[in-house]
N, C-alpha and C. Protein backbone atom coordinates (compact mmCIF):
# COMPACT_ATOMS: atom_id res chain seq x y z
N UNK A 1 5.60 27.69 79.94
CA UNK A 1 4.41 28.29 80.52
C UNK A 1 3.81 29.27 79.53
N UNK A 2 2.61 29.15 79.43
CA UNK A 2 1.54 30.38 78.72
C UNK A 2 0.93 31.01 78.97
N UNK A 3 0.79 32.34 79.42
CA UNK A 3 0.01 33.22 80.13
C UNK A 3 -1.00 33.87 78.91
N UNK A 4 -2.20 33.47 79.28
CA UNK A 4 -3.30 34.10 78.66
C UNK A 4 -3.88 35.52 79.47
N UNK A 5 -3.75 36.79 78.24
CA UNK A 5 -3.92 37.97 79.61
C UNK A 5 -4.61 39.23 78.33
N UNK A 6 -4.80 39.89 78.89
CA UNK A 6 -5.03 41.02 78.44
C UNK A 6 -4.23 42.28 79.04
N UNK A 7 -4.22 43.51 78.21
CA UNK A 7 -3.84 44.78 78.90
C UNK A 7 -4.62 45.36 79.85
N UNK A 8 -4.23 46.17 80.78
CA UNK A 8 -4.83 47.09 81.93
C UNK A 8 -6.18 45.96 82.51
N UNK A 9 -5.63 45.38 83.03
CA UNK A 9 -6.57 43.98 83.67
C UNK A 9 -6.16 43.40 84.93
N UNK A 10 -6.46 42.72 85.67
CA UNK A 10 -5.92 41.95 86.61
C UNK A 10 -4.30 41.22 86.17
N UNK A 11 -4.09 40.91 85.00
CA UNK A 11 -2.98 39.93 84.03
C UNK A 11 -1.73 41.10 84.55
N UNK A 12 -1.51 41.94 84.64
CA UNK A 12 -0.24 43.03 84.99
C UNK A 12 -0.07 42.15 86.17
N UNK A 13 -0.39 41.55 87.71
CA UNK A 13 0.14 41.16 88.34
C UNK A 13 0.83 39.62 88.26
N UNK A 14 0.37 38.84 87.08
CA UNK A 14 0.88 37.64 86.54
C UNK A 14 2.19 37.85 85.58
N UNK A 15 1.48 39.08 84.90
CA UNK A 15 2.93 39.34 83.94
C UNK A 15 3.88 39.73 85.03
N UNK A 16 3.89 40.16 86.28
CA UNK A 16 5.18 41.45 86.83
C UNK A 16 5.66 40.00 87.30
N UNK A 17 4.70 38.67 87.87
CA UNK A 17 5.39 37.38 88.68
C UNK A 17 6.08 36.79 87.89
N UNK A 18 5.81 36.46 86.58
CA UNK A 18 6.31 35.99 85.35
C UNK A 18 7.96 36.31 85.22
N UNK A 19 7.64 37.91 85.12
CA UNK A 19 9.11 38.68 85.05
C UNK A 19 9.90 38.41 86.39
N UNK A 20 9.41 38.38 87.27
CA UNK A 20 10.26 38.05 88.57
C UNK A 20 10.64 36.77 88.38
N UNK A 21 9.95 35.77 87.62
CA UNK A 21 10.39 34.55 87.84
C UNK A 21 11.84 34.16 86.77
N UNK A 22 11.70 34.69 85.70
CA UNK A 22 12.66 35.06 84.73
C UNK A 22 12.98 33.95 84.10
N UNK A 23 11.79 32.93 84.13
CA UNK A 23 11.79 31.83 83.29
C UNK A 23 11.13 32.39 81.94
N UNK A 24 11.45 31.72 80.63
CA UNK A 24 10.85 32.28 79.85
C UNK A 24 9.52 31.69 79.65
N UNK A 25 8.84 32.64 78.92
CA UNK A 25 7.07 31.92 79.08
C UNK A 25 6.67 32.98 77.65
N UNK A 26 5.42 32.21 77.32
CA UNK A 26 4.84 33.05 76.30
C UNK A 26 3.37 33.63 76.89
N UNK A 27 2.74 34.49 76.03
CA UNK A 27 1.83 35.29 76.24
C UNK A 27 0.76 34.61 75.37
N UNK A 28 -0.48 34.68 75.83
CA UNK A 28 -1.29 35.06 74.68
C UNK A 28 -2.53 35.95 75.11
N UNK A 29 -2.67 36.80 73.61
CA UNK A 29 -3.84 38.21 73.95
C UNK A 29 -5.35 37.11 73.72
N UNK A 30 -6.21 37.47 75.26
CA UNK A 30 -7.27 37.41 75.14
C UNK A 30 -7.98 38.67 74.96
N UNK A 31 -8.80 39.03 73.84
CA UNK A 31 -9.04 40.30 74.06
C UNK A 31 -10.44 40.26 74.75
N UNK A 32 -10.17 41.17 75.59
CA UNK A 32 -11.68 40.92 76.68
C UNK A 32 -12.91 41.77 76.33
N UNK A 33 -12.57 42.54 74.95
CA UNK A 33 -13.18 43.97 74.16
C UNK A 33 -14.41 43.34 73.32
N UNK A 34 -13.46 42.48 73.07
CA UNK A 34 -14.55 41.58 71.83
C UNK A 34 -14.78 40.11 72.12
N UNK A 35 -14.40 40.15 73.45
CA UNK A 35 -15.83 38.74 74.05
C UNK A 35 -14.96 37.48 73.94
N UNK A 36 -13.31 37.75 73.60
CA UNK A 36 -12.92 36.03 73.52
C UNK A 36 -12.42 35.37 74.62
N UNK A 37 -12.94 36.14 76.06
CA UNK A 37 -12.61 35.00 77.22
C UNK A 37 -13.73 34.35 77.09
N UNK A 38 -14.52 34.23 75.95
CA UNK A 38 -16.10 33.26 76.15
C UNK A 38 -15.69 32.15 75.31
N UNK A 39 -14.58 31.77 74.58
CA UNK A 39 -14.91 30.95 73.66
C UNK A 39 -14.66 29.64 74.15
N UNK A 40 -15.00 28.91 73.54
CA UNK A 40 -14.95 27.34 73.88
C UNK A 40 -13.43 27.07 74.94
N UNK A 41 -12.78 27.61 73.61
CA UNK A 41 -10.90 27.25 74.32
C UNK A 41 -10.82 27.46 75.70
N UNK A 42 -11.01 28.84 75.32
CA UNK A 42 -10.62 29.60 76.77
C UNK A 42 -11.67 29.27 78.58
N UNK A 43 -12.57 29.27 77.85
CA UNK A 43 -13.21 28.65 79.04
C UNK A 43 -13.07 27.55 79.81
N UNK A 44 -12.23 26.51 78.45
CA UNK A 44 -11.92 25.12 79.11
C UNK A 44 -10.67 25.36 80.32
N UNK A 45 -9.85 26.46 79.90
CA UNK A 45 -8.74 26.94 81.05
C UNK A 45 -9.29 27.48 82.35
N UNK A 46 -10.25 27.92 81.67
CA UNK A 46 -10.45 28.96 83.12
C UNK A 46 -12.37 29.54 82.59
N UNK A 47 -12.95 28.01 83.41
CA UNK A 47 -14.68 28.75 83.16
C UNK A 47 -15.03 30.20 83.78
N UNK A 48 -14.66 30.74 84.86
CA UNK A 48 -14.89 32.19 85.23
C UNK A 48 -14.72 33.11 83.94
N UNK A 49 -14.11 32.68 82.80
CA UNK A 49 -14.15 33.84 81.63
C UNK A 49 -13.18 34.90 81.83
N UNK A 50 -12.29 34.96 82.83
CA UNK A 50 -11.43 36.31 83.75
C UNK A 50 -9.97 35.89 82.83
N UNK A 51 -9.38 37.24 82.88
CA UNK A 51 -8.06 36.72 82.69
C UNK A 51 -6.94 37.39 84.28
N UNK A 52 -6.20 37.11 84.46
CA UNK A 52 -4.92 36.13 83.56
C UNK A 52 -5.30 34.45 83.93
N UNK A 53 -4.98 33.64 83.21
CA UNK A 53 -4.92 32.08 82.72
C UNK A 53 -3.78 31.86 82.85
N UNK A 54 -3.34 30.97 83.30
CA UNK A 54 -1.86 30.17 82.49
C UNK A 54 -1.95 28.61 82.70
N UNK A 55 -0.93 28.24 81.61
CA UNK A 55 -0.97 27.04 81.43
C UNK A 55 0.30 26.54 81.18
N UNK A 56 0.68 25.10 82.09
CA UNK A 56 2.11 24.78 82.02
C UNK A 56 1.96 23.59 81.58
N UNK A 57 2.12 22.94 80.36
CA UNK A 57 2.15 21.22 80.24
C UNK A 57 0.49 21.19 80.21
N UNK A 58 0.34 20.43 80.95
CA UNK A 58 -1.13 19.77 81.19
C UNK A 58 -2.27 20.37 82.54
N UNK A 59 -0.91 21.28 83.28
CA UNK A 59 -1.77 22.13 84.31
C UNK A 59 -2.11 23.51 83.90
N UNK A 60 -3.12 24.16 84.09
CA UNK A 60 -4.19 24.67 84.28
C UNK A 60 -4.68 25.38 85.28
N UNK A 61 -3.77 27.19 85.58
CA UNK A 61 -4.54 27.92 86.27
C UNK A 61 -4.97 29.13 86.21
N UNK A 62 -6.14 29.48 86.84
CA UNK A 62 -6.62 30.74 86.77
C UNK A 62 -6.47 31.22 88.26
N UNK A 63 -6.71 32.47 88.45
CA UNK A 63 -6.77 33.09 89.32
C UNK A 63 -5.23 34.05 89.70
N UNK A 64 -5.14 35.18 89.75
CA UNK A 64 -4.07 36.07 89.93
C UNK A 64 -2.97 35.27 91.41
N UNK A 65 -3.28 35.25 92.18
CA UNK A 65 -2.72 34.47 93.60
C UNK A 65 -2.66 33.26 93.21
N UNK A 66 -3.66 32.55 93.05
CA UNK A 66 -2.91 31.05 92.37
C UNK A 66 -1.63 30.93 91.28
N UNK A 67 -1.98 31.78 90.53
CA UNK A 67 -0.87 31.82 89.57
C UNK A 67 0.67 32.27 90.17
N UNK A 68 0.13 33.31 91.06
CA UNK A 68 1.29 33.50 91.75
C UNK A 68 2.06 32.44 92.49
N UNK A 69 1.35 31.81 93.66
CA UNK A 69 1.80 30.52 94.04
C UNK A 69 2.37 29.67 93.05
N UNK A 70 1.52 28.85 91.86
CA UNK A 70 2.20 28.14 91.11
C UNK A 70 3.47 28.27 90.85
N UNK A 71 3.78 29.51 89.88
CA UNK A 71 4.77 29.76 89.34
C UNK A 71 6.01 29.93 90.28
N UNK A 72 5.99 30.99 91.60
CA UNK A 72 6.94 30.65 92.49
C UNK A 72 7.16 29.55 92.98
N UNK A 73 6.26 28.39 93.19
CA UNK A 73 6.62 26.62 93.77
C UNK A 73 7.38 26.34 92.36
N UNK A 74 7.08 26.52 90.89
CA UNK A 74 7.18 25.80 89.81
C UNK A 74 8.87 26.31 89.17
N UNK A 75 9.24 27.28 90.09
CA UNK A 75 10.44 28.20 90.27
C UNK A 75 11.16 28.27 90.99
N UNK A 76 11.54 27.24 91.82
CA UNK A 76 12.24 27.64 93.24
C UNK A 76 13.39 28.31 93.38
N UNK A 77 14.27 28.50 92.19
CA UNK A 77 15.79 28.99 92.21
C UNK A 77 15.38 30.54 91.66
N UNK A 78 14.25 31.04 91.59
CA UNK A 78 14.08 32.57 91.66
C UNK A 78 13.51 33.01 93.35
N UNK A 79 13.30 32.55 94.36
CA UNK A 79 13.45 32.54 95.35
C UNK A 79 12.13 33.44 96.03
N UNK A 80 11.15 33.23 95.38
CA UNK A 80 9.84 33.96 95.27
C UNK A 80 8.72 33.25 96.02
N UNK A 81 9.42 32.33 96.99
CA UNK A 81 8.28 31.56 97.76
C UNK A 81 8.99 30.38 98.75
N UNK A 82 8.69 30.71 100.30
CA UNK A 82 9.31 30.06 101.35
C UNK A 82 8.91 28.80 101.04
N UNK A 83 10.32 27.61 101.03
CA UNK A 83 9.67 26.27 100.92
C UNK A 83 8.63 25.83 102.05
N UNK A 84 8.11 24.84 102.03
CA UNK A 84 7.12 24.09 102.97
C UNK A 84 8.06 23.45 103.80
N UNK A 85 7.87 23.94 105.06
CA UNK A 85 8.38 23.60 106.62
C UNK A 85 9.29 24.95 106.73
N UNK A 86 9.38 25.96 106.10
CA UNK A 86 9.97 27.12 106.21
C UNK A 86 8.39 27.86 107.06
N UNK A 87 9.09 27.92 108.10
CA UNK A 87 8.24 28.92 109.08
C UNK A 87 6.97 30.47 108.41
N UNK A 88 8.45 30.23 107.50
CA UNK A 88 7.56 31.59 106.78
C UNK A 88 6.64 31.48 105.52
N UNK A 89 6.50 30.09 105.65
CA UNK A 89 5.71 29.49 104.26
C UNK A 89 4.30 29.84 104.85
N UNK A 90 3.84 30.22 106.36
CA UNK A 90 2.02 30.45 106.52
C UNK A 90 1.78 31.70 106.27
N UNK A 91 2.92 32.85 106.65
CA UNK A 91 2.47 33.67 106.43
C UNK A 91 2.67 34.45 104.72
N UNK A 92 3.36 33.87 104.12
CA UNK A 92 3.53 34.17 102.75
C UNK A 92 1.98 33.38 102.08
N UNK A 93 1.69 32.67 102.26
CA UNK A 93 0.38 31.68 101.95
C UNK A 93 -1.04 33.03 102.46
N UNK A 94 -0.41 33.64 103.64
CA UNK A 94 -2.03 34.25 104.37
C UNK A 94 -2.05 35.36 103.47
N UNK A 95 -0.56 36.01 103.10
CA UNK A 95 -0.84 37.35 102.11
C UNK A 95 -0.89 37.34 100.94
N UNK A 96 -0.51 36.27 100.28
CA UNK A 96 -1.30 36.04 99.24
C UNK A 96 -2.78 35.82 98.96
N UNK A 97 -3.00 34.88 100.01
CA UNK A 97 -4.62 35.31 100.26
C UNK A 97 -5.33 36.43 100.33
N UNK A 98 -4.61 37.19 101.38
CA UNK A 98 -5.46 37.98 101.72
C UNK A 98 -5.54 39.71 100.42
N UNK A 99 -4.33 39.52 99.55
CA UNK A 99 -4.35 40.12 98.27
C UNK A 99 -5.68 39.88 97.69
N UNK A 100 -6.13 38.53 96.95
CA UNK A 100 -7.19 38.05 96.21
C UNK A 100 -8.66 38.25 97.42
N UNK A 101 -8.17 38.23 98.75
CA UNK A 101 -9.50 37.91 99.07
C UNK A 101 -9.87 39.50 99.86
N UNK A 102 -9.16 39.85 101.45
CA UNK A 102 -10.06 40.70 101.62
C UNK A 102 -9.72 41.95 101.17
N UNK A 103 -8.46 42.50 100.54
CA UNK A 103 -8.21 43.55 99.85
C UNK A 103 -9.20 43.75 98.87
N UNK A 104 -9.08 42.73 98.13
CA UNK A 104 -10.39 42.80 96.99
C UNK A 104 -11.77 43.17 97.28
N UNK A 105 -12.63 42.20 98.52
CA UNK A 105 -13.93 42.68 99.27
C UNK A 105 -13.45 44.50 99.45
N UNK A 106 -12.61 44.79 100.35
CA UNK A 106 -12.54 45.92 100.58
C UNK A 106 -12.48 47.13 99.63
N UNK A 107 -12.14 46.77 98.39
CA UNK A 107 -12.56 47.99 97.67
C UNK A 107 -13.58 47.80 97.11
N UNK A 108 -14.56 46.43 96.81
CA UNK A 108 -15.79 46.46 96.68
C UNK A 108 -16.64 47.28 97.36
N UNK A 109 -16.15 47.34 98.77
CA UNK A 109 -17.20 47.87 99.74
C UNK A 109 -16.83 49.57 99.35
N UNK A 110 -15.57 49.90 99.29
CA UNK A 110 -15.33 51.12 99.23
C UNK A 110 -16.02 51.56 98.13
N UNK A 111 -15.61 50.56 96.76
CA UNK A 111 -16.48 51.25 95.54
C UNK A 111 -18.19 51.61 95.65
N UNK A 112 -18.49 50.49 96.30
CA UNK A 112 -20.11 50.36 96.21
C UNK A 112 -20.55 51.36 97.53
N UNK A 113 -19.80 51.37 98.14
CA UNK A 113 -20.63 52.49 99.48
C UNK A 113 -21.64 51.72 100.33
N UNK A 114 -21.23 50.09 100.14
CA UNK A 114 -22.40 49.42 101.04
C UNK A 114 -21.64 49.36 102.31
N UNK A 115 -22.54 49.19 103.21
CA UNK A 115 -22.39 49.08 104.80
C UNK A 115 -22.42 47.51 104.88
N UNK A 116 -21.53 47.09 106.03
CA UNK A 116 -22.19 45.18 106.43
C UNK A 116 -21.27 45.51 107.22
N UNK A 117 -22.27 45.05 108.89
CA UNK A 117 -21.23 44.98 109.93
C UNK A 117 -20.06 44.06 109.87
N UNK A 118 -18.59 44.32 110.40
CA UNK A 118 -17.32 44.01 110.38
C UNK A 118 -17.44 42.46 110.99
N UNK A 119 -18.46 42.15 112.02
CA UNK A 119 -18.18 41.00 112.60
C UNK A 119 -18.63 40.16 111.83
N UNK A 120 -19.50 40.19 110.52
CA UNK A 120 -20.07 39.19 109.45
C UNK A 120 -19.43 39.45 108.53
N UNK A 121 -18.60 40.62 107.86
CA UNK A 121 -17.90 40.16 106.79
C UNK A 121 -16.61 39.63 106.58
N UNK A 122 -16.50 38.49 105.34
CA UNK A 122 -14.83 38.09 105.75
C UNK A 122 -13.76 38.88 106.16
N UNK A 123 -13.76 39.84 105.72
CA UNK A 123 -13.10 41.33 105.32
C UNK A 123 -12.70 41.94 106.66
N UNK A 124 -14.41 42.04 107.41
CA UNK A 124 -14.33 43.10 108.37
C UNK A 124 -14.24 44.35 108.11
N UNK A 125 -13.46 44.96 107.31
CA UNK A 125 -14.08 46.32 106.85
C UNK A 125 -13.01 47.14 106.04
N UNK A 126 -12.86 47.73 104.99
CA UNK A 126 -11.76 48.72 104.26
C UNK A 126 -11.25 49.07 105.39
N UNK A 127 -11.51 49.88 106.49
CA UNK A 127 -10.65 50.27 107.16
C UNK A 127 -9.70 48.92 107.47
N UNK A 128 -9.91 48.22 108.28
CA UNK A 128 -9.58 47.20 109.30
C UNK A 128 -8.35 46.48 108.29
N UNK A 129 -8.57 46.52 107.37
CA UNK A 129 -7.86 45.95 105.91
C UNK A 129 -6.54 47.12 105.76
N UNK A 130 -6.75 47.97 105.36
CA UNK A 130 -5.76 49.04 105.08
C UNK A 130 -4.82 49.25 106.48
N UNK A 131 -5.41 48.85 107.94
CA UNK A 131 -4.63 49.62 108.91
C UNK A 131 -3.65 48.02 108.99
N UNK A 132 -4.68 47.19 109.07
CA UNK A 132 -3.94 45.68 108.36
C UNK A 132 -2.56 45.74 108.21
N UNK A 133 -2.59 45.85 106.79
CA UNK A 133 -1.32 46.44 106.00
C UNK A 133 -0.39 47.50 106.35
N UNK A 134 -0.79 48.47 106.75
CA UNK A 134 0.20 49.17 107.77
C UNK A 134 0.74 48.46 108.69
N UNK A 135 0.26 48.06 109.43
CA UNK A 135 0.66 47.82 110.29
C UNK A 135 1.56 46.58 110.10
N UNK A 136 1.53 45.65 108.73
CA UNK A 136 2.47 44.42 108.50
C UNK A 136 3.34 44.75 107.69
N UNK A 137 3.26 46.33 107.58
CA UNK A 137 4.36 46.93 106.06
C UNK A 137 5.48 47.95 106.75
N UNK A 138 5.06 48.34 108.13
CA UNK A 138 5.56 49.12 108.79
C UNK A 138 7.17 48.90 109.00
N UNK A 139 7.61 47.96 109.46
CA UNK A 139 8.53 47.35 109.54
C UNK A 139 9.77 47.26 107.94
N UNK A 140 8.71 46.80 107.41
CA UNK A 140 9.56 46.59 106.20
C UNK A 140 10.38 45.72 105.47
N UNK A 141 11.17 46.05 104.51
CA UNK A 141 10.24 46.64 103.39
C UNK A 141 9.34 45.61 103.02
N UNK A 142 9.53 44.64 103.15
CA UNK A 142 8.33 43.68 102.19
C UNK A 142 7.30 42.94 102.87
N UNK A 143 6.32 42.27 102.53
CA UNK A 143 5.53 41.55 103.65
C UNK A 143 6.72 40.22 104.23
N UNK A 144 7.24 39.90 103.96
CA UNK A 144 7.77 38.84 104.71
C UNK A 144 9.15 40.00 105.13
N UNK A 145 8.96 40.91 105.76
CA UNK A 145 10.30 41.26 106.16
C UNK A 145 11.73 41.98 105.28
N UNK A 146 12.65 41.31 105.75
CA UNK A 146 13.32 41.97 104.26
C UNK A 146 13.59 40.62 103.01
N UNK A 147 12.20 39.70 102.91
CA UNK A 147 12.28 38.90 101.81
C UNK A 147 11.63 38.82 100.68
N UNK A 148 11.86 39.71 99.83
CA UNK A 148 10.76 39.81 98.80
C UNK A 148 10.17 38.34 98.40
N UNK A 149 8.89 38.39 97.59
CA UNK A 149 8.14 36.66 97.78
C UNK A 149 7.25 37.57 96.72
N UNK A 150 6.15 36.59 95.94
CA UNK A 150 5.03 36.23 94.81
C UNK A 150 4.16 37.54 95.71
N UNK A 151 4.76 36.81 97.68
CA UNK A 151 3.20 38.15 97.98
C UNK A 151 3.57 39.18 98.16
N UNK A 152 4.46 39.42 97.92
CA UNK A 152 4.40 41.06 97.09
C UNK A 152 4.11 41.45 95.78
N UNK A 153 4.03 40.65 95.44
CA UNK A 153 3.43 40.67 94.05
C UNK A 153 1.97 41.12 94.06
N UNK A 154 1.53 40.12 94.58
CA UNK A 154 0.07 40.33 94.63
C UNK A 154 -0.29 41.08 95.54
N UNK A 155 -0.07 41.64 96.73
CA UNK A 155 0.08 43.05 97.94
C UNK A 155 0.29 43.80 97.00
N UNK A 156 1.61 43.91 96.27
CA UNK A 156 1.61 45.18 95.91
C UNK A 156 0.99 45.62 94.80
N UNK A 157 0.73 44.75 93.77
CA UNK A 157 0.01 45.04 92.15
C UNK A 157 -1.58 45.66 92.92
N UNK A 158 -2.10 45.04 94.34
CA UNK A 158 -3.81 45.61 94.90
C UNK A 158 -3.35 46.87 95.42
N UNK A 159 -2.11 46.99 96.09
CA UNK A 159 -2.41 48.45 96.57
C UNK A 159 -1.68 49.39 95.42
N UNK A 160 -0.99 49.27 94.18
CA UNK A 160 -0.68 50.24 93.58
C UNK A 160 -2.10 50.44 92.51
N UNK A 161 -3.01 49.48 92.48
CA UNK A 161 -4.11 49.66 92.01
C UNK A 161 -4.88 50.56 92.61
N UNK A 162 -5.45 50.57 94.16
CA UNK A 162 -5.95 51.62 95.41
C UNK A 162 -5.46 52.51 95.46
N UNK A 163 -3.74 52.72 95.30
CA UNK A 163 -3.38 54.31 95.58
C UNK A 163 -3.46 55.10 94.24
N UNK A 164 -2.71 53.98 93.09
CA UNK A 164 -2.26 54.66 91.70
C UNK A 164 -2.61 54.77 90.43
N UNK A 165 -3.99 53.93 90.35
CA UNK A 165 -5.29 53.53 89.39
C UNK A 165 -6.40 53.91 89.81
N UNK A 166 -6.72 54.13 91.01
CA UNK A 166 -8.48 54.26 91.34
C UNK A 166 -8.44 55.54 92.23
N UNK A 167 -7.13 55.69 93.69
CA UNK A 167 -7.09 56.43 94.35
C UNK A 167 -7.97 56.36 95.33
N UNK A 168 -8.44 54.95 95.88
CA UNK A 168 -9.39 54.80 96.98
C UNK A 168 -8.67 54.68 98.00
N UNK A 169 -7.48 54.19 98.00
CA UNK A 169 -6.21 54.21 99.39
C UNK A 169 -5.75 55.61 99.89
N UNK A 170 -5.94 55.31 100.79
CA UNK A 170 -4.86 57.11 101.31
C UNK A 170 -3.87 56.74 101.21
N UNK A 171 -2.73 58.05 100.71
CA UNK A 171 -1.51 57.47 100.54
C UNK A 171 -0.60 57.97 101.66
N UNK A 172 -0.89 56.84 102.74
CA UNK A 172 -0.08 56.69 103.98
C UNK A 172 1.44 56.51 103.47
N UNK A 173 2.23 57.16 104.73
CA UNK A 173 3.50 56.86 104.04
C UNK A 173 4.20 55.92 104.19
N UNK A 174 3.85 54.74 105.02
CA UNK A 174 3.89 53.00 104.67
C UNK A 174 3.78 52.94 103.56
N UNK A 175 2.35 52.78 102.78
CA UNK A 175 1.50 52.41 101.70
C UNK A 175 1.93 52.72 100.74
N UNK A 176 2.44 54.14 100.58
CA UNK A 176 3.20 55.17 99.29
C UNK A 176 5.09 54.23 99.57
N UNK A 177 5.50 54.19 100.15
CA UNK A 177 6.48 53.84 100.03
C UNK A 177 7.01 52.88 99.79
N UNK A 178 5.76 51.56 100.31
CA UNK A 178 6.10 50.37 99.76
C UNK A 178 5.57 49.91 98.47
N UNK A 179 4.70 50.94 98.26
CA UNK A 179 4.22 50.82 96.29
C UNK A 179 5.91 51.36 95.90
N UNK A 180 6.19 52.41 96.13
CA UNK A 180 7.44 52.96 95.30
C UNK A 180 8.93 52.02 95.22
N UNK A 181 8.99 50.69 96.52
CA UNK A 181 9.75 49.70 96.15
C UNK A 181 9.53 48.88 95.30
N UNK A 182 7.84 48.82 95.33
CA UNK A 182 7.53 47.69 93.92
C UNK A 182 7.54 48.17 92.55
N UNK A 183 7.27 49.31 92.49
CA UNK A 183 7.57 50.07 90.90
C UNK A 183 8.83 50.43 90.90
N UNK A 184 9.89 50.13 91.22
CA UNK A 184 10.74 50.09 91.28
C UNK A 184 12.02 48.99 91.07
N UNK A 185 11.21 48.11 90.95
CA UNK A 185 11.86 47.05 90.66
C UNK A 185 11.65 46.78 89.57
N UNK A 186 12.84 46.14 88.46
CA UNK A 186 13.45 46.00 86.98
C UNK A 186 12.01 45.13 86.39
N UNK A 187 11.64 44.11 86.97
CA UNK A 187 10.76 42.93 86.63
C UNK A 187 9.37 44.06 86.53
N UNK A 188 8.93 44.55 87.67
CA UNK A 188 7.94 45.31 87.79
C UNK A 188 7.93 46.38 86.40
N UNK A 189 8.96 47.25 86.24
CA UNK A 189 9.04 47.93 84.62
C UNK A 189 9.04 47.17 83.43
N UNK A 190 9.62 45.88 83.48
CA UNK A 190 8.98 45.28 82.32
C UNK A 190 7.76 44.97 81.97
N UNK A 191 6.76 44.81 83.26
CA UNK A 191 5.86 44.07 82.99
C UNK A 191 4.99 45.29 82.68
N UNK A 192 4.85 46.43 83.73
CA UNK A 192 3.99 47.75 83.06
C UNK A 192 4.85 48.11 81.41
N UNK A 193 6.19 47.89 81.02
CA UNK A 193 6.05 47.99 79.34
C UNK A 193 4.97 47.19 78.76
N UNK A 194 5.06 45.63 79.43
CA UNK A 194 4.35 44.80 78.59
C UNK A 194 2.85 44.96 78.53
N UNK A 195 2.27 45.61 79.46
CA UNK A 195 1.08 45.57 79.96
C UNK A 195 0.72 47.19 79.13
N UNK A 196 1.58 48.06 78.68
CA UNK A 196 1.34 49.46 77.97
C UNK A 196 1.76 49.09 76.51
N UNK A 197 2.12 48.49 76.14
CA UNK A 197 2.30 48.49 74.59
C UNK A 197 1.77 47.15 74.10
N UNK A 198 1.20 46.46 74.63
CA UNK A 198 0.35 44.98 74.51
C UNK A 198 0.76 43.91 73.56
């Protein structure tokens, strides 16, 4: 596997899945400074121009949650994703989603300060999102319970971004505590080395 990424980017939550997966894989620097997610190559991986990329053999993905999925299906003996007909394969599937999708809307809305009533957006609203997560983190420790999975990966790389990069999350003590299991884990410190010294 080849992970195309840059530093301090979306790519920290591919590198931390990478490290969880503990298969070996290589890197490569797109630098996003000087314009080379535009070039011919790279676009053929992934036309959005975004990083992280990866590429296994002849497949081909982009997107932070996809990648996540892949690599945990493409991994099964690191134990990072309920097989299919495992009960808990919908809801590991919904929070991974809902990492890339309405976590993401929701700090759009938070960043931008726009209004759109809750019953038209996918989202429904930063709040509705954050009490969300409380309320599925409450329990503990991980979103699937006590089974760590890819969607914590991607849960936790969006909210240590909200509480511990931007500071748009309140740091509820759900929220603070289940960031402090994910920085806390061995895979997770490798990947912020890899992601700080590039």
């Amino acid at each position: 596997m080849k992970l195309y990424w840059a530093p301090h980017s979306r790519s920290r939550t591919a590198l931390w899945l990478l490290e969880e997966a503990g298969r070996p894989y290589q890197r490569e620097l797109i630098d996003i400074r000087k314009g080379q997610q535009a070039s011919p190559a790279f676009r053929a991986i992934n036309p959005m121009m975004k990083v992280p990329a990866l590429t296994d053999g002849e497949a081909m993905v982009a997107e932070s949650a996809a990648i996540c999925a892949y690599v945990a299906d493409a991994v099964p003996e690191a134990g990072l994703a309920p097989a299919i007909g495992d009960p808990l394969r919908g809801r590991y599937l919904q929070w991974l989603a809902f990492a890339a999708g309405p976590i993401e809307a929701a700090y759009t809305q938070k960043f931008t300060t726009f209004e759109i009533d809750p019953m038209t957006a996918g989202w429904a609203s930063f709040e509705r999102v954050i009490e969300v997560l409380i309320r599925a983190l409450a329990p503990g420790p991980w979103m699937l319970g006590d089974r760590f999975s890819a969607a914590d990966v991607a849960v936790g790389s969006a909210l240590d971004f909200g509480l511990n990069v931007v500071g748009i999350v309140e740091p509820h003590p759900v929220l603070r505590a289940y960031v402090e299991r994910c920085i806390d884990r061995p895979a997770w410190k490798r990947a912020a080395e890899i992601d700080a010294t590039g």
